[in-house]
N, C-alpha and C. Protein backbone atom coordinates (compact mmCIF):
# COMPACT_ATOMS: atom_id res chain seq x y z
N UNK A 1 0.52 11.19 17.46
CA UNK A 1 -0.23 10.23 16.67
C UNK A 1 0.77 9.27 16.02
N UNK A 2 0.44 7.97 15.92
CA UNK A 2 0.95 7.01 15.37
C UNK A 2 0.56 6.09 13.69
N UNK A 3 1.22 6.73 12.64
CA UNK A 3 0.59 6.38 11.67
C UNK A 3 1.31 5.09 11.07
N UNK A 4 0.40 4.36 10.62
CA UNK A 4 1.21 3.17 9.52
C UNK A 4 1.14 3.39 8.03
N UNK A 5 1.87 3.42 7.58
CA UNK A 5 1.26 3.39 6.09
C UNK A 5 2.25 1.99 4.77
N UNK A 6 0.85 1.85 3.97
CA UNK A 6 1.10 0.47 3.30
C UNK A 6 2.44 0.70 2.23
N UNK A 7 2.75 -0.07 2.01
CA UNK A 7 3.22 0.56 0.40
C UNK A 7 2.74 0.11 -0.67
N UNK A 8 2.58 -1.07 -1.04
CA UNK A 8 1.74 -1.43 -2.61
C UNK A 8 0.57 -0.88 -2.86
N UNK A 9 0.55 -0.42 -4.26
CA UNK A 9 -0.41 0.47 -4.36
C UNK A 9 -0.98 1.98 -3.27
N UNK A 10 -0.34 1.74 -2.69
CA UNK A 10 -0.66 3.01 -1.53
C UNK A 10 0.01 4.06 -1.78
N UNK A 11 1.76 4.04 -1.26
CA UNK A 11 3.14 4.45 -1.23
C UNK A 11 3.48 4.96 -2.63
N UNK A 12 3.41 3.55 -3.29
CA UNK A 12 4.60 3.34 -4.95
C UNK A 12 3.30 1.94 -5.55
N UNK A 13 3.41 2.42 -6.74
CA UNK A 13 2.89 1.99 -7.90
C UNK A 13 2.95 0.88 -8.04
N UNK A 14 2.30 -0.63 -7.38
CA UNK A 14 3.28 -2.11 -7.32
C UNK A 14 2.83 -2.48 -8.76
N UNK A 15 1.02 -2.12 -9.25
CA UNK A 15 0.97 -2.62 -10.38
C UNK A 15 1.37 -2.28 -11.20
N UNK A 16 1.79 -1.27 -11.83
CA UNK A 16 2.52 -0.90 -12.85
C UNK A 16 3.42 -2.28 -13.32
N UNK A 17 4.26 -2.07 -11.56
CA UNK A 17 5.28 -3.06 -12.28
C UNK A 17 5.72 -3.91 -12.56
N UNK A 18 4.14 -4.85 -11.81
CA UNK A 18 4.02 -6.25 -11.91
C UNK A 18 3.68 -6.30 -13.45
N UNK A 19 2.51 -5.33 -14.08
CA UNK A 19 1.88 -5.65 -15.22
C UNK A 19 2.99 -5.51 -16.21
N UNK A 20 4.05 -4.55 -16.16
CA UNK A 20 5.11 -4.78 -16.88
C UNK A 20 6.01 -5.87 -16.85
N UNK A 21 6.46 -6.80 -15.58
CA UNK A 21 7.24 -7.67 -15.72
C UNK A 21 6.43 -8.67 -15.84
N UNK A 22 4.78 -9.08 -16.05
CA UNK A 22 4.04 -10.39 -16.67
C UNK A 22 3.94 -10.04 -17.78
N UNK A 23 3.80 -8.81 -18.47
CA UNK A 23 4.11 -8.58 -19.88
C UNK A 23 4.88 -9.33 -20.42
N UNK A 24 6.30 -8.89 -19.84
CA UNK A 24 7.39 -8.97 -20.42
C UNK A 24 7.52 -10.71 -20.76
N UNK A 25 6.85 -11.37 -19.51
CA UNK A 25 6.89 -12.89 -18.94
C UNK A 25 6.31 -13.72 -19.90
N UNK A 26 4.84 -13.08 -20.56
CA UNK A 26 4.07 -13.71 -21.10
C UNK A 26 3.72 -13.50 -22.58
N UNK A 27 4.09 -12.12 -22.76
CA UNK A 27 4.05 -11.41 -24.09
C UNK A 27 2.74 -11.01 -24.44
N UNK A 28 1.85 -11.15 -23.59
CA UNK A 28 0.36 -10.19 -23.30
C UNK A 28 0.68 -8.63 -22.76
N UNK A 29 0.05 -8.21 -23.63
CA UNK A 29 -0.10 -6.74 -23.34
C UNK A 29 -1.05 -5.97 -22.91
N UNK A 30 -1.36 -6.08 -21.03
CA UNK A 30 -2.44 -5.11 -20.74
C UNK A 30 -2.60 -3.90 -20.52
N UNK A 31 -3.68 -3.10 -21.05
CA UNK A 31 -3.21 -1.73 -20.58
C UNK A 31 -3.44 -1.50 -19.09
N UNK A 32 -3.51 0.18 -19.14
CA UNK A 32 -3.87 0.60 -17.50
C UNK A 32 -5.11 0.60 -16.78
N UNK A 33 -6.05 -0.01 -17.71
CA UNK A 33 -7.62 0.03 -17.70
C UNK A 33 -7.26 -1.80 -16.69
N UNK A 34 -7.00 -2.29 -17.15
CA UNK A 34 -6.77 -3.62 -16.89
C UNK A 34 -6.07 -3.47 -15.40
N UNK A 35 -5.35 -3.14 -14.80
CA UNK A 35 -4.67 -2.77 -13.81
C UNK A 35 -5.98 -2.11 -13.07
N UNK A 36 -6.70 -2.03 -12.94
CA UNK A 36 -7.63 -1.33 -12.21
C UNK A 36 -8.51 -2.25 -11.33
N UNK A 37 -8.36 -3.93 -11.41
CA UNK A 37 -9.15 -4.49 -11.06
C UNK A 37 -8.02 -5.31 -10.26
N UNK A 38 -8.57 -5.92 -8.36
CA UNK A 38 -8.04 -5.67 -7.34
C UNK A 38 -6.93 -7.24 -8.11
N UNK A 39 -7.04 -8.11 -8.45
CA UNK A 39 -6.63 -9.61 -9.08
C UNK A 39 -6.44 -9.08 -10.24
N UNK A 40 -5.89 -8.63 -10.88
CA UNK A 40 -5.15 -7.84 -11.99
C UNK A 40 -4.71 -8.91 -12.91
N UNK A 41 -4.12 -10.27 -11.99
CA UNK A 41 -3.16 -11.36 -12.51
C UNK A 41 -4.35 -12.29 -13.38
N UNK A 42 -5.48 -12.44 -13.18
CA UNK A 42 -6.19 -12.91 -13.41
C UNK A 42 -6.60 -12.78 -14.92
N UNK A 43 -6.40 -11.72 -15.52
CA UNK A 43 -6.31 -11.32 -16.91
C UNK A 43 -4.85 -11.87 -17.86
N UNK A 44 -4.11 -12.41 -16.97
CA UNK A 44 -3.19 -13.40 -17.52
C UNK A 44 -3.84 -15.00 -17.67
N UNK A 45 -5.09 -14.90 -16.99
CA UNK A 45 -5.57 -16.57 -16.54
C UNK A 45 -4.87 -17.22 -15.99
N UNK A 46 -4.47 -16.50 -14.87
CA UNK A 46 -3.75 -17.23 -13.83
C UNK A 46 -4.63 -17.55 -12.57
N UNK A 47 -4.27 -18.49 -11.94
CA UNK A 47 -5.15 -18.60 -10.70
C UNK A 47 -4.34 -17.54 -9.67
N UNK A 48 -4.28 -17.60 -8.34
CA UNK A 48 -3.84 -16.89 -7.21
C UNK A 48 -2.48 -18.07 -6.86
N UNK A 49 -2.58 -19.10 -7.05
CA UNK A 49 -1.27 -19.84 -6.97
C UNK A 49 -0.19 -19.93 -8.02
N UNK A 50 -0.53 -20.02 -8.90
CA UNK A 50 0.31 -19.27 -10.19
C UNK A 50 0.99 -17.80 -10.06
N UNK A 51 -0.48 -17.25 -9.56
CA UNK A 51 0.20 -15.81 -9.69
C UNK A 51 1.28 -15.46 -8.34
N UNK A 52 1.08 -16.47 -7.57
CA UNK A 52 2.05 -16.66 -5.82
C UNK A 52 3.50 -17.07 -6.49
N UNK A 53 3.47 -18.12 -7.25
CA UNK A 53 4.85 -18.47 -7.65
C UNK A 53 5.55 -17.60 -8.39
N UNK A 54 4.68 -16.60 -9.99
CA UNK A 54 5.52 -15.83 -10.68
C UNK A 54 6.20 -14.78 -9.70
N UNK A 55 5.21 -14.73 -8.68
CA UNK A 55 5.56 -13.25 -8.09
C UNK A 55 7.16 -13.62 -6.78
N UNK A 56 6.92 -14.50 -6.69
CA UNK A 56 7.76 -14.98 -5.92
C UNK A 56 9.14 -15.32 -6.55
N UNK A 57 9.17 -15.41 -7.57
CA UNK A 57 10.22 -15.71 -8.74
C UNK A 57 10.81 -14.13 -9.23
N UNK A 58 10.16 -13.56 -9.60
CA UNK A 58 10.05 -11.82 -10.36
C UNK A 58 9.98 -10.86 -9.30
N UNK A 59 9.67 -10.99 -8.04
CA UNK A 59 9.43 -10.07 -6.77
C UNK A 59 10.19 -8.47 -6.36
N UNK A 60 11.19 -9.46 -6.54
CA UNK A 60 12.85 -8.42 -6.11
C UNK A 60 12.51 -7.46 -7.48
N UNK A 61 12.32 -7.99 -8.96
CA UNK A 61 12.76 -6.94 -9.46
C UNK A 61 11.60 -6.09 -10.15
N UNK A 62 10.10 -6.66 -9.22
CA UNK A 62 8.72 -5.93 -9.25
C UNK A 62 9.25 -4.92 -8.47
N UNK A 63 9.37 -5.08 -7.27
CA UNK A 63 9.67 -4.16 -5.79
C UNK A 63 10.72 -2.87 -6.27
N UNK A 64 11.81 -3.27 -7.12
CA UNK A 64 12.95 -1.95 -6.85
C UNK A 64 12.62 -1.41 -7.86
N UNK A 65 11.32 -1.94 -9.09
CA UNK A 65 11.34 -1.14 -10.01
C UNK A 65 9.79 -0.17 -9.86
N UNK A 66 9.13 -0.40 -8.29
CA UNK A 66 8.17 0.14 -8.33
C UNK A 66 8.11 1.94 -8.32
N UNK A 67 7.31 2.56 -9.31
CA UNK A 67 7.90 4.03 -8.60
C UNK A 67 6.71 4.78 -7.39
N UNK A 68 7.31 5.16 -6.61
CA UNK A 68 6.37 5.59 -5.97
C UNK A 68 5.29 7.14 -6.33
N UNK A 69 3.97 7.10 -6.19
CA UNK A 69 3.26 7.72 -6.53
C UNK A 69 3.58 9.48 -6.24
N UNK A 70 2.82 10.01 -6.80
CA UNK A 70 3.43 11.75 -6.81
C UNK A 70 2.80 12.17 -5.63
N UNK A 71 4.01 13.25 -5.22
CA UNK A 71 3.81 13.56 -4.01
C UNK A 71 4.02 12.54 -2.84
N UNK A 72 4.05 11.16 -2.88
CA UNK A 72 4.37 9.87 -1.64
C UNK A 72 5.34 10.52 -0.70
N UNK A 73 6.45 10.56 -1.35
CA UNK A 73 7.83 10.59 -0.76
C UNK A 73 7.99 11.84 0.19
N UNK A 74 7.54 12.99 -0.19
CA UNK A 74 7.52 14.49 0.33
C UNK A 74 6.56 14.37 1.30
N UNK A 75 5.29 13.93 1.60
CA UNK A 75 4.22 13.95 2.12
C UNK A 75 4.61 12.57 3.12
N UNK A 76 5.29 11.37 3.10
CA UNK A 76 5.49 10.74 4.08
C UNK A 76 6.50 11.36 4.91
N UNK A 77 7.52 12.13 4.08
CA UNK A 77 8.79 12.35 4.80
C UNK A 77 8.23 13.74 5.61
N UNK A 78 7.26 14.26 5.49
CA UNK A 78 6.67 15.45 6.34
C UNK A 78 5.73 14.70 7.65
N UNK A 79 5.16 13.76 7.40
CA UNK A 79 4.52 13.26 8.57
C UNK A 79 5.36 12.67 9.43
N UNK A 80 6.56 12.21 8.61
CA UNK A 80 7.49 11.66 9.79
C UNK A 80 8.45 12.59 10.98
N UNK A 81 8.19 13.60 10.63
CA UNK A 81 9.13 14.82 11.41
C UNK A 81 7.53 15.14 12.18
N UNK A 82 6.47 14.67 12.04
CA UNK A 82 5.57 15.74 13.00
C UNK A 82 4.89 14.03 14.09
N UNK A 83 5.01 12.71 13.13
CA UNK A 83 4.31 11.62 13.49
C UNK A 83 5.56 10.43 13.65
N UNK A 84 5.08 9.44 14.70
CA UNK A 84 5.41 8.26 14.72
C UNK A 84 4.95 7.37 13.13
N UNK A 85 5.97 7.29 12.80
CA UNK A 85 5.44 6.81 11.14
C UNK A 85 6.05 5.19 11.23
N UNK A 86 5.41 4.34 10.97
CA UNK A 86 5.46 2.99 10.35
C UNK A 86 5.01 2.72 9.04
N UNK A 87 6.44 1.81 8.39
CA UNK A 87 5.78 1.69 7.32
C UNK A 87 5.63 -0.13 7.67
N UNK A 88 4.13 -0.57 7.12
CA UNK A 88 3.65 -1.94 7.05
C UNK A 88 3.55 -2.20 5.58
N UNK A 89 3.68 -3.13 5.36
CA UNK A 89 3.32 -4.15 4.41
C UNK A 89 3.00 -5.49 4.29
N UNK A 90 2.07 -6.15 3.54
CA UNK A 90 1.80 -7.81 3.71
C UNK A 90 2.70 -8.59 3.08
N UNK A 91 3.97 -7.85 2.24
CA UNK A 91 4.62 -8.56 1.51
C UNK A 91 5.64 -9.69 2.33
N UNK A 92 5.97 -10.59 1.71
CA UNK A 92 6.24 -11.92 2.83
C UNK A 92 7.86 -11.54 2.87
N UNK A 93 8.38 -11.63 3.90
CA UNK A 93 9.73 -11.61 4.30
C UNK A 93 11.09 -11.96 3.49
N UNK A 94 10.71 -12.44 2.37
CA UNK A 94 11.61 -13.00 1.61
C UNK A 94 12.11 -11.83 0.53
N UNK A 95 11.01 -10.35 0.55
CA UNK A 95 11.57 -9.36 0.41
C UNK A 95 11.62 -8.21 1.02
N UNK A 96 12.14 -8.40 2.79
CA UNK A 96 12.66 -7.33 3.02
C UNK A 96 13.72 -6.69 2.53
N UNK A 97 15.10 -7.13 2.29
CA UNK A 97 15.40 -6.41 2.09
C UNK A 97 15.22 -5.68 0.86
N UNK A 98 14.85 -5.78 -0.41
CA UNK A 98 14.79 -5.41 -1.49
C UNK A 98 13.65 -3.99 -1.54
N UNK A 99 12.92 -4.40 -0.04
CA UNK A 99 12.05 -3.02 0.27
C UNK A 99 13.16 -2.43 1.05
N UNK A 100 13.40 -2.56 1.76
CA UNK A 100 14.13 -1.87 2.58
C UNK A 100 15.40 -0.68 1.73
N UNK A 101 15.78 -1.71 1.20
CA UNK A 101 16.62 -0.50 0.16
C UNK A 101 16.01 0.31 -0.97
N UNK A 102 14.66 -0.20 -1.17
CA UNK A 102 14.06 0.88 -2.28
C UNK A 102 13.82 2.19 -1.44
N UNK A 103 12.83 1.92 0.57
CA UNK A 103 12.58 3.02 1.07
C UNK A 103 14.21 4.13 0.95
N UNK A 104 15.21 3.06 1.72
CA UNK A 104 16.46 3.91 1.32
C UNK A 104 17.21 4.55 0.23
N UNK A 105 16.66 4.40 -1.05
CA UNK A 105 17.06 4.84 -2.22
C UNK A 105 16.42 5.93 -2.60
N UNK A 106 14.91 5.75 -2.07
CA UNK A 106 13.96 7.07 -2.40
C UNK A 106 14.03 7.90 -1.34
N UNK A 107 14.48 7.79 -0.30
CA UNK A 107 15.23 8.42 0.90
C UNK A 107 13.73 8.90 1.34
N UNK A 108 13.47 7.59 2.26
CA UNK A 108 11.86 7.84 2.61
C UNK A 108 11.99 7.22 4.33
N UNK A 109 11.45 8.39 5.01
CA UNK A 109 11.87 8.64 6.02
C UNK A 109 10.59 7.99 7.18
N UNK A 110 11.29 6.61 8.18
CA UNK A 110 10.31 6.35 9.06
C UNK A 110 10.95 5.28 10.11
N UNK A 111 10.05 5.39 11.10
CA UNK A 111 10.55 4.69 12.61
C UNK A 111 10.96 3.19 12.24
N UNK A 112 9.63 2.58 11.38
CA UNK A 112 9.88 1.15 11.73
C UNK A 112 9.07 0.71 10.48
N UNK A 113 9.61 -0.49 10.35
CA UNK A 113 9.24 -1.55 8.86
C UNK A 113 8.75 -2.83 9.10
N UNK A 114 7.72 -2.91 9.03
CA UNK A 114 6.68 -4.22 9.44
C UNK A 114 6.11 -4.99 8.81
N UNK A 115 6.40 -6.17 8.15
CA UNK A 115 5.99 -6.85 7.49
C UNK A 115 5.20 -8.04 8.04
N UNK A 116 3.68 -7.93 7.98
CA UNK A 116 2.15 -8.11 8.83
C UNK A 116 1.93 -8.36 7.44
N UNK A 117 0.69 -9.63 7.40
CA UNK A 117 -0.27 -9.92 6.76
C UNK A 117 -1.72 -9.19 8.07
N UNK A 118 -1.54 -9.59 9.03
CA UNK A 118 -2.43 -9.49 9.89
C UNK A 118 -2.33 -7.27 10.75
N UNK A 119 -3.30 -7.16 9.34
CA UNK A 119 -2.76 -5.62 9.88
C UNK A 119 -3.66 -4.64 11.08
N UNK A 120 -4.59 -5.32 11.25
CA UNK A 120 -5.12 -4.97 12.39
C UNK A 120 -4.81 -5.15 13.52
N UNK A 121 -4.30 -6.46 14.19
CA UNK A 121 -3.75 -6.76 15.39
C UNK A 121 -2.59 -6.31 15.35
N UNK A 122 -1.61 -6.01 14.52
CA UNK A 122 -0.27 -5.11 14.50
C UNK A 122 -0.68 -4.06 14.87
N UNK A 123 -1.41 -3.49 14.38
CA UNK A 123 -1.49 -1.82 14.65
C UNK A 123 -2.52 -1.95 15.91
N UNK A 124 -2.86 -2.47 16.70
CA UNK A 124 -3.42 -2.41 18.24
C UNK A 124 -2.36 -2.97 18.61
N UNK A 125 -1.20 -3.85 18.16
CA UNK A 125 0.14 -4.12 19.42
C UNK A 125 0.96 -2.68 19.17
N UNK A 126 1.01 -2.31 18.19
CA UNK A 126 1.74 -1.11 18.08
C UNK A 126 1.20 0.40 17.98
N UNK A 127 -0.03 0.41 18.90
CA UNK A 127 -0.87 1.47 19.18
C UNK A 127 -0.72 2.36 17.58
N UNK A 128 -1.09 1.63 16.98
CA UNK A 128 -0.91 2.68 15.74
C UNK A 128 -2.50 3.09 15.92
N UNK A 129 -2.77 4.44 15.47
CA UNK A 129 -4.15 5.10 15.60
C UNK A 129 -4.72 5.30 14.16
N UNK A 130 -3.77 5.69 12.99
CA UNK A 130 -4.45 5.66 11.39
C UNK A 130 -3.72 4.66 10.18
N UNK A 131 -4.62 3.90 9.79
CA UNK A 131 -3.65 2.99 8.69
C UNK A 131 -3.81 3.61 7.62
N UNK A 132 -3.35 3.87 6.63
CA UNK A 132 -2.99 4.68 4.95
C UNK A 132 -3.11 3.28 4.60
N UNK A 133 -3.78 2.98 3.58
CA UNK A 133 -3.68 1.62 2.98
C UNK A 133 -4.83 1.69 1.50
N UNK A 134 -4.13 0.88 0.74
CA UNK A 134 -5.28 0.72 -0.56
C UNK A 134 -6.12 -0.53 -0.51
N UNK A 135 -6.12 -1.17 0.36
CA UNK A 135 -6.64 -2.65 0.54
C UNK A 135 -8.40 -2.71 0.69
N UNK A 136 -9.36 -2.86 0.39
CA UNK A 136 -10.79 -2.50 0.60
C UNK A 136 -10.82 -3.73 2.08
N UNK A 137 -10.54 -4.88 2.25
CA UNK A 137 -10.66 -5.77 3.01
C UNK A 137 -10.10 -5.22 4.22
N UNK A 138 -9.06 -4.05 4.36
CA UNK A 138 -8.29 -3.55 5.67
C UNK A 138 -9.55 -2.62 6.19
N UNK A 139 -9.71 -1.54 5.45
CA UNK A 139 -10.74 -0.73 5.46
C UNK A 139 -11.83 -0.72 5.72
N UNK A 140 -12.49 -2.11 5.89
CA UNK A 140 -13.61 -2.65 5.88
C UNK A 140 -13.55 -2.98 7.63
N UNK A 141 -12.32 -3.95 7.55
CA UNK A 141 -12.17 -4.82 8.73
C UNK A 141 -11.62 -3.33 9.86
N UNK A 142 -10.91 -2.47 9.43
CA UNK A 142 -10.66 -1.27 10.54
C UNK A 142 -11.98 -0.59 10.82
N UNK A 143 -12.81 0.01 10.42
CA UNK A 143 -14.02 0.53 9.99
C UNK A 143 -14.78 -0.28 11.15
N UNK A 144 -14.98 -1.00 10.96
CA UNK A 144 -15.74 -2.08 11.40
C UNK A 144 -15.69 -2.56 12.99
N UNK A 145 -14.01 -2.47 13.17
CA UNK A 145 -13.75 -2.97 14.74
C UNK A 145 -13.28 -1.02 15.41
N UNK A 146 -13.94 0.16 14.88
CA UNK A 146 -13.70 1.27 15.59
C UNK A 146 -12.13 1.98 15.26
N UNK A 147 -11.79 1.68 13.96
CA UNK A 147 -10.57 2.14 14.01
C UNK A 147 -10.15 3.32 12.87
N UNK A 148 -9.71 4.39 12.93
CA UNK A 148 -10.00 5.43 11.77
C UNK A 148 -8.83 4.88 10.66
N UNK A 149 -9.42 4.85 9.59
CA UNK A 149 -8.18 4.20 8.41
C UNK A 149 -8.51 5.89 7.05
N UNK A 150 -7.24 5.80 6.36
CA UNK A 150 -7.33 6.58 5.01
C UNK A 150 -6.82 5.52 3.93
N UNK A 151 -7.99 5.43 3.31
CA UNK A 151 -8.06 4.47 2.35
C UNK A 151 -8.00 5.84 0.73
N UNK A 152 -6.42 4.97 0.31
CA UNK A 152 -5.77 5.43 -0.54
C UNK A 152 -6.52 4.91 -2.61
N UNK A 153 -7.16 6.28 -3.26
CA UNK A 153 -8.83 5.78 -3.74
C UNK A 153 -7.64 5.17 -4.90
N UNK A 154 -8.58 3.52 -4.92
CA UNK A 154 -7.89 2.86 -6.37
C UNK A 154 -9.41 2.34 -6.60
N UNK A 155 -9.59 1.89 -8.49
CA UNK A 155 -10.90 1.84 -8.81
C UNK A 155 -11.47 0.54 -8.18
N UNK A 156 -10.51 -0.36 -7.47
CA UNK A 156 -11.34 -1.51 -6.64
C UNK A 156 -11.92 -1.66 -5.55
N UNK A 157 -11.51 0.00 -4.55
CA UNK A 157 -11.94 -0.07 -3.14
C UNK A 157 -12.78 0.94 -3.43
N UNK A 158 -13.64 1.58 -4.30
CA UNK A 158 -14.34 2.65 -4.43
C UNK A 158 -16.06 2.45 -3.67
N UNK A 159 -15.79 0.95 -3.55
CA UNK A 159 -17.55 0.42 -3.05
C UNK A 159 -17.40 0.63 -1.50
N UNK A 160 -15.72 0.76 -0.57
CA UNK A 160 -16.00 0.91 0.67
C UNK A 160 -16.39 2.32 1.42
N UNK A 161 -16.75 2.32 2.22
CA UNK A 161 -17.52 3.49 2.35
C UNK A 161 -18.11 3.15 4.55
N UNK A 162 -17.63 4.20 4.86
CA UNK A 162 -17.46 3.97 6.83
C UNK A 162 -17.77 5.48 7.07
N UNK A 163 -17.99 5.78 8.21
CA UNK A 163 -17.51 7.21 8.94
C UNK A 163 -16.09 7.32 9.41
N UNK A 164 -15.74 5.83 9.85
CA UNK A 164 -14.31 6.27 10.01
C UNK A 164 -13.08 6.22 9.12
N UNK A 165 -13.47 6.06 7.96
CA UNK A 165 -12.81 5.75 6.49
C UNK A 165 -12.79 7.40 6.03
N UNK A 166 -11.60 7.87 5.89
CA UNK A 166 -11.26 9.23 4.71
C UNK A 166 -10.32 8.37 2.94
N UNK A 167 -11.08 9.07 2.15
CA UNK A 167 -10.34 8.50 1.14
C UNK A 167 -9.48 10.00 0.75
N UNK A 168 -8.27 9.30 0.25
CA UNK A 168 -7.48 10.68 -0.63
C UNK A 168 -7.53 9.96 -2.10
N UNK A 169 -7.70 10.78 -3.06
CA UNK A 169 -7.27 10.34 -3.97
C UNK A 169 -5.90 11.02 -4.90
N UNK A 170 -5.04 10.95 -3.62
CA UNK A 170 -3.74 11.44 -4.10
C UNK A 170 -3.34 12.19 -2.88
N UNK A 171 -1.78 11.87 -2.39
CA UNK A 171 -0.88 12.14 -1.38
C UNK A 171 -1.11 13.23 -1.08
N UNK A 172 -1.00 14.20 -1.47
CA UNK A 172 -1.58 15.70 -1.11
C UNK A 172 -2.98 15.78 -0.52
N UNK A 173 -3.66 14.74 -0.27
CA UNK A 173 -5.08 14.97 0.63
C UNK A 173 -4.71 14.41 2.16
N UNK A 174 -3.43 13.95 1.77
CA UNK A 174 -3.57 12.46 3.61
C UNK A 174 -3.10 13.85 4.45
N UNK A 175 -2.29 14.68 4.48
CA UNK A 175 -1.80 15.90 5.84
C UNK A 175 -3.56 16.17 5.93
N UNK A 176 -4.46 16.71 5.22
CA UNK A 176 -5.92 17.44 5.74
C UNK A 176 -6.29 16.20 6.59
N UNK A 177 -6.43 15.19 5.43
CA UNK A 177 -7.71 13.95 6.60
C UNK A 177 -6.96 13.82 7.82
N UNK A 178 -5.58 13.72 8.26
CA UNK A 178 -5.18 13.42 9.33
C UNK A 178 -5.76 14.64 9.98
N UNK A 179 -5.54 15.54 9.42
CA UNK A 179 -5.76 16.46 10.46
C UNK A 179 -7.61 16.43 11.14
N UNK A 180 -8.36 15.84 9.98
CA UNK A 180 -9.82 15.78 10.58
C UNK A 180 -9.86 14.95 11.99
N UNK A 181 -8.86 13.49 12.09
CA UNK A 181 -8.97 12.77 12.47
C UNK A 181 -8.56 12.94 13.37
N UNK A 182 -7.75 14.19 14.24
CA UNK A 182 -7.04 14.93 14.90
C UNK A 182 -7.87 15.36 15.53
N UNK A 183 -8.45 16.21 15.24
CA UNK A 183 -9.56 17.42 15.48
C UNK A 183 -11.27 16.59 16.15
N UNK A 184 -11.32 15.43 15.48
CA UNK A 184 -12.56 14.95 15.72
C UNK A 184 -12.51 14.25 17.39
């Protein structure tokens, strides 16, 4: 089996550490209740182009300060000794490397590093068979064109809902659902 899995919000914690470095940016203080909603930036009153430039400015040191979620690291680095593991992300090229050395710092173990906005047609060029992702729009759109996804539970994708959709709500559930998805 060929798995992809995302990293923001999926992998490692991206909002945390965005909401800490627009904190820091703006001197607004949101809590973790606030972080729960999928445009997060938006509670700064930012538009999506605003929030394109801060992030593009602050990126590198959102990315190396993200931590990854409990259990991520142990539970990817076990699928990768039994699975073809890819890790994808939509983040734009201008920070590979700054991912690239966080996977290598957390010593997180996988074939290949793909940086796709377009994550469906990647994973049919690269026969990937399950996407791990927190995205409700991936989940929707995999679901939809026959493709089994594990949608990683954050409080904004909680409305999607497929037969071929497993949610974990926490790294220690993705080894079972694969295995349903195995078995089925």
């Amino acid at each position: 089996m060929h798995i992809a899995v995302d990293l923001d919000n999926t992998l490692l914690n991206t909002t945390s550490a965005c909401i800490a470095c627009f904190d820091e940016l703006t001197g607004i203080t949101l809590t973790s209740a606030d972080g729960d909603h999928y445009r997060y930036y938006e509670f700064y009153g930012w538009d999506e182009e605003m929030y394109e430039y801060v992030y593009r400015r602050h990126g590198h040191k959102i990315h190396w300060s993200s931590l990854p979620y409990p259990n991520a690291v142990a539970v990817v680095n076990q699928l990768s000794k039994k699975y073809r593991l890819t890790i994808m992300t939509a983040r734009p090229d201008v920070f590979s490397r700054v991912t690239y050395d966080w996977l290598r710092h957390h010593r997180i173990e996988f074939n290949d590093l793909v940086f796709e906005r377009d994550k469906f047609a990647t994973c049919q060029t690269l026969n990937v068979d399950v996407l791990i992702d927190d995205a409700p729009h991936y989940a929707q759109e995999f679901s939809e064109k026959g493709k089994h996804f594990v949608i990683m539970d954050q409080p904004y994708n909680r409305q999607v809902e497929h037969s071929l959709i497993r949610r974990a709500s926490g790294w220690q559930q993705v080894t079972p659902l694969l295995s349903s998805f195995a078995s089925a």
